[in-house]
Protein backbone atom coordinates (compact mmCIF):
# COMPACT_ATOMS: atom_id res chain seq x y z
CA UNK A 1 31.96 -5.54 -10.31
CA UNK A 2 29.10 -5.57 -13.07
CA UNK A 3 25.90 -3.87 -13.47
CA UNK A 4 23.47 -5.26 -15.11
CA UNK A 5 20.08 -3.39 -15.49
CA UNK A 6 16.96 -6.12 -15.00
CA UNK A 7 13.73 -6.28 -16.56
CA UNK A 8 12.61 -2.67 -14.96
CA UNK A 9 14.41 0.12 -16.40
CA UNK A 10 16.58 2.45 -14.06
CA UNK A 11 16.32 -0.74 -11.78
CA UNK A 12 20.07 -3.04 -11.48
CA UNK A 13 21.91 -5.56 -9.74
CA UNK A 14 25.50 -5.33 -8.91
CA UNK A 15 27.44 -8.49 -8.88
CA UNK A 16 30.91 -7.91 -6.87
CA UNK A 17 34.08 -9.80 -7.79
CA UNK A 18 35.18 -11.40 -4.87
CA UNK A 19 39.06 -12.01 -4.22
CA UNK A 20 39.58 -14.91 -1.46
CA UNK A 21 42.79 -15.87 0.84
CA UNK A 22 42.96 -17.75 3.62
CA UNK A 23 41.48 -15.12 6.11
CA UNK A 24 38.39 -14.98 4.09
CA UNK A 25 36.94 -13.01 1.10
CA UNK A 26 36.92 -9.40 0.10
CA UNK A 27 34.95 -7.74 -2.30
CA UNK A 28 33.83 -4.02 -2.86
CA UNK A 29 30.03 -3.31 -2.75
CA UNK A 30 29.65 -0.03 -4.58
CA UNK A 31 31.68 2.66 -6.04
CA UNK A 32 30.35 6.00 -6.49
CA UNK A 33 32.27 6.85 -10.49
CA UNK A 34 30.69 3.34 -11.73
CA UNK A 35 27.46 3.57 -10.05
CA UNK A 36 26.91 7.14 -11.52
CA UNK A 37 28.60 6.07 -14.81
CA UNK A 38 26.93 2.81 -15.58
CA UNK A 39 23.16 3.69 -14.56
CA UNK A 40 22.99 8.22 -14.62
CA UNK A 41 21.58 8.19 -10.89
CA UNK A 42 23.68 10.48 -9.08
CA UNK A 43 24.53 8.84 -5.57
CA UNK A 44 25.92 10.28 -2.52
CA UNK A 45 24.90 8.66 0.88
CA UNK A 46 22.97 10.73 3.13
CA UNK A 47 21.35 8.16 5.27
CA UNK A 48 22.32 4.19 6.22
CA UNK A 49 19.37 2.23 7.68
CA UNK A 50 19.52 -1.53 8.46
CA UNK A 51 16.31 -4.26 9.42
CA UNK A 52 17.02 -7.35 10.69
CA UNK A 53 13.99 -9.31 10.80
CA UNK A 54 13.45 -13.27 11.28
CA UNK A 55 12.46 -15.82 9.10
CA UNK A 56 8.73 -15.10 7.71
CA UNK A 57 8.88 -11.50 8.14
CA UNK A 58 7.53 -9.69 4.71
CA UNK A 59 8.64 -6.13 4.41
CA UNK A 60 7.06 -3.70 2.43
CA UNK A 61 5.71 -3.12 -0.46
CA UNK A 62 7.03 0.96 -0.23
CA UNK A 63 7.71 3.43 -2.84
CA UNK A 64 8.66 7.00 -2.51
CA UNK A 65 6.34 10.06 -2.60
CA UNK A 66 8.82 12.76 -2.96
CA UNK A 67 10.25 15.34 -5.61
CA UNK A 68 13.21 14.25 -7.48
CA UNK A 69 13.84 10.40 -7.58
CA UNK A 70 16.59 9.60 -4.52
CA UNK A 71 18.12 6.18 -5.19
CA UNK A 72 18.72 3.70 -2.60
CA UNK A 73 21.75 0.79 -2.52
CA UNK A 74 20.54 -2.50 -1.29
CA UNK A 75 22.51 -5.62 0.58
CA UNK A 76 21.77 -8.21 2.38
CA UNK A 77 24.55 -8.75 4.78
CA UNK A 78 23.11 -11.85 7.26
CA UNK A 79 20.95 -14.58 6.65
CA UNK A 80 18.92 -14.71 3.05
CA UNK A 81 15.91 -12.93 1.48
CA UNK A 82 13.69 -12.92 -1.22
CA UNK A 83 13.27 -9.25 -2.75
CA UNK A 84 10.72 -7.85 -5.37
CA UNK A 85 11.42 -4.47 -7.24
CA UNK A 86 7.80 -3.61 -8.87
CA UNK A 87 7.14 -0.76 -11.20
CA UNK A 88 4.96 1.66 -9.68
CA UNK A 89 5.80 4.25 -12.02
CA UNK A 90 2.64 5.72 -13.90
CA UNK A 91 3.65 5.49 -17.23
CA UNK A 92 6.26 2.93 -17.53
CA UNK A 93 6.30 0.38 -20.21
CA UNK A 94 6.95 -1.87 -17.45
CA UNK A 95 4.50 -0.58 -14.72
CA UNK A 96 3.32 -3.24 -12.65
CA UNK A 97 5.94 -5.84 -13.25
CA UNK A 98 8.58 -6.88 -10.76
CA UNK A 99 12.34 -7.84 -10.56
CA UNK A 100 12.68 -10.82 -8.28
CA UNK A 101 16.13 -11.63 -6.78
CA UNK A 102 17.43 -13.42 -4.21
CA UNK A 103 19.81 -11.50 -1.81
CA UNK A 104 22.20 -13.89 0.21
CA UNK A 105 25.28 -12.22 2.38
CA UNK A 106 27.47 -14.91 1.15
CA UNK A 107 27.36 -13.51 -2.55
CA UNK A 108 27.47 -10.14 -1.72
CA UNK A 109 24.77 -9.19 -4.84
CA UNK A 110 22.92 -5.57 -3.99
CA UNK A 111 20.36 -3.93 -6.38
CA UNK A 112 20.43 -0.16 -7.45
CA UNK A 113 17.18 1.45 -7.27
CA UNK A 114 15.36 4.88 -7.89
CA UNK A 115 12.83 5.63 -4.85
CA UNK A 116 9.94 5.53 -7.47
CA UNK A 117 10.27 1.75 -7.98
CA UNK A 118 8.46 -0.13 -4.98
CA UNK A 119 10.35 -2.52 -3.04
CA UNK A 120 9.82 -5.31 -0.82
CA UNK A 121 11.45 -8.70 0.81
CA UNK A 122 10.62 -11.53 2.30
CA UNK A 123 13.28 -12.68 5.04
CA UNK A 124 13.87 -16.53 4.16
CA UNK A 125 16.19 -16.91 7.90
CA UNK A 126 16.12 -15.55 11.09
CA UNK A 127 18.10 -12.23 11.86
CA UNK A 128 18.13 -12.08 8.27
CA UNK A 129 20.20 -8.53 7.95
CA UNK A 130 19.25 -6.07 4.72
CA UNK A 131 21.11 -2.56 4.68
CA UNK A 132 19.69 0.20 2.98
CA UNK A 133 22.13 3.30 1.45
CA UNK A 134 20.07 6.46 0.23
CA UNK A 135 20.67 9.51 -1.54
CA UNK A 136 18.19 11.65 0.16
CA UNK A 137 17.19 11.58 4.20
CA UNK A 138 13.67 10.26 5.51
CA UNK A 139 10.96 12.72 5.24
CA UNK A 140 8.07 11.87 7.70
CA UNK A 141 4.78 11.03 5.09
CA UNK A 142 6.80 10.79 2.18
CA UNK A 143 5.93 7.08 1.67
CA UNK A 144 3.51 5.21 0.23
CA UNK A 145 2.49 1.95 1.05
CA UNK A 146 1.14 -1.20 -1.22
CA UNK A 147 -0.33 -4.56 0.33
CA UNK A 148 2.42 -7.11 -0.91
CA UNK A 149 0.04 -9.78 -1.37
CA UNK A 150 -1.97 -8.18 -3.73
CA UNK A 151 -3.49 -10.42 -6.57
CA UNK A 152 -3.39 -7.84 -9.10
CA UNK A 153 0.40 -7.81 -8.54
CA UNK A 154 1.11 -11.62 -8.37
CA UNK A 155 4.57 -12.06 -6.57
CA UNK A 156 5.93 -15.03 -6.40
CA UNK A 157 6.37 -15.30 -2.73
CA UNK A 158 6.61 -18.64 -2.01
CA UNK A 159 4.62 -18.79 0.82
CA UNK A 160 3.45 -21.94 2.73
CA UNK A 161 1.71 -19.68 5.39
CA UNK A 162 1.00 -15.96 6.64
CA UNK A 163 3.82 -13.86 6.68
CA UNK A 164 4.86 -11.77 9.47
CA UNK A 165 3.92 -7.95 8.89
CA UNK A 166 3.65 -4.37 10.81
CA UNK A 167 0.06 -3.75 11.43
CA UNK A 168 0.63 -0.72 8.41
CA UNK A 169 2.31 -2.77 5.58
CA UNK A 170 -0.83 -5.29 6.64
CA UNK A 171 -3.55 -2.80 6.08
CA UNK A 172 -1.74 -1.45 2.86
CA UNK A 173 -4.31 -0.75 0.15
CA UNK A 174 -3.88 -2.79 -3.40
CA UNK A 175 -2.84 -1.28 -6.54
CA UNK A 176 -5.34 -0.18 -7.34
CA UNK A 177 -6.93 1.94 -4.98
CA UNK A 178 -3.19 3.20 -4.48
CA UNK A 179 -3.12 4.36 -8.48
CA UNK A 180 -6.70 6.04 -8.33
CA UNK A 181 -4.92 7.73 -5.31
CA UNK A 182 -2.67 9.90 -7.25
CA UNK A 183 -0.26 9.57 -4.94
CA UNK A 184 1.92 6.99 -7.36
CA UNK A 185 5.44 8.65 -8.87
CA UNK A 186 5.09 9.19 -12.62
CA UNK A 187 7.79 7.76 -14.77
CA UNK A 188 10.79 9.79 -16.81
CA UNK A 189 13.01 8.10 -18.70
CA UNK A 190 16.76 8.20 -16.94
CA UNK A 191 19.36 9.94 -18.74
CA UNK A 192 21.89 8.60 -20.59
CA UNK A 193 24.66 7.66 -18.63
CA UNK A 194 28.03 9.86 -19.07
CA UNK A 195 29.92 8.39 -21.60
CA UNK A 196 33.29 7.02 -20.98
CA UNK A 197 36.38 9.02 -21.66
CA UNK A 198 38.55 7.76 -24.48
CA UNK A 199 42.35 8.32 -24.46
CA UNK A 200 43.69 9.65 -27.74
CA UNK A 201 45.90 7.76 -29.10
């Protein structure tokens, strides 16, 4: 597999190699040793959640609100969607831009994320399927909420009509109001992933 960080930093996608016979394909999604090597975010599932949604359906924008930074492992595994990463991160060189990729289960691409990056998708087919691996369990409150359509923000959506949304992510406050807030995570630079070990020769 490679992992390639994008245009937000801590942020990455993860392109699997794929190995076909005549049953199907294979490929692996995620391995702990190169996840933790290749980025520094330590990863070790404590929660699986899955949304299937259908074709319209605009998710999010949500960012964590909670100590630490738990990192979540993201795959779409039916149908297609179109998914934002944005910088919410007070401080970032990068705050306020997105990473825009589109998540198909045929390819098998995921993204890497820290909770402190906001995320969002738009499902582009019905009983579109995205699965969600974190590092840390729900915590009731611990979430904060940003309208995706807001024009401060800019994404690309695509859209030829309204979306379908939960009443909340609806009535989700713009950037703004969320950053006067103080409720937005503040950024730290990741460390340095572990360097690879060398034989001697």
């Amino acid at each position: 597999m490679r992992i390639v960080e994008t245009e937000l930093p801590g942020a990455y996608r993860i392109f699997p190699q794929r190995y076909e016979d005549e049953r199907g394909h294979f490929y692996e999604t995620a391995r702990y040793s190169r996840l933790t090597e290749e980025t520094g975010l330590p990863f070790t599932v404590r929660q699986v959640n899955s949304s299937v949604s259908r074709r319209g359906t605009l998710r999010g924008i949500h960012v964590g609100d909670v100590p630490g930074d738990a990192s979540k492992l993201v795959t779409c595994v039916r149908g297609s969607v179109l998914d934002f990463m944005v910088d919410l991160r007070v401080g970032s060189p990068t705050f306020g831009r997105y990473a825009m990729t589109r998540l198909d289960a045929g390819d098998g691409v995921s993204l890497y994320l820290p909770g402190s990056i906001g995320h969002a998708f738009l499902a582009l087919e019905d009983g579109s399927c995205v699965t969600y691996l974190l590092s840390a369990e729900y915590v009731p409150g611990a979430m904060v909420d940003l309208d995706a359509l807001d024009p401060e923000l800019a994404l690309p959506w695509g859209l030829t009509g309204p979306p379908v949304r939960s009443p909340k992510d609806a009535a989700a406050p713009p950037l703004a109001e969320v950053l006067a807030s103080g409720r937005l995570p503040r950024y730290a630079p990741a460390a340095p992933p572990h360097p690879r070990t060398v034989p001697h020769s």
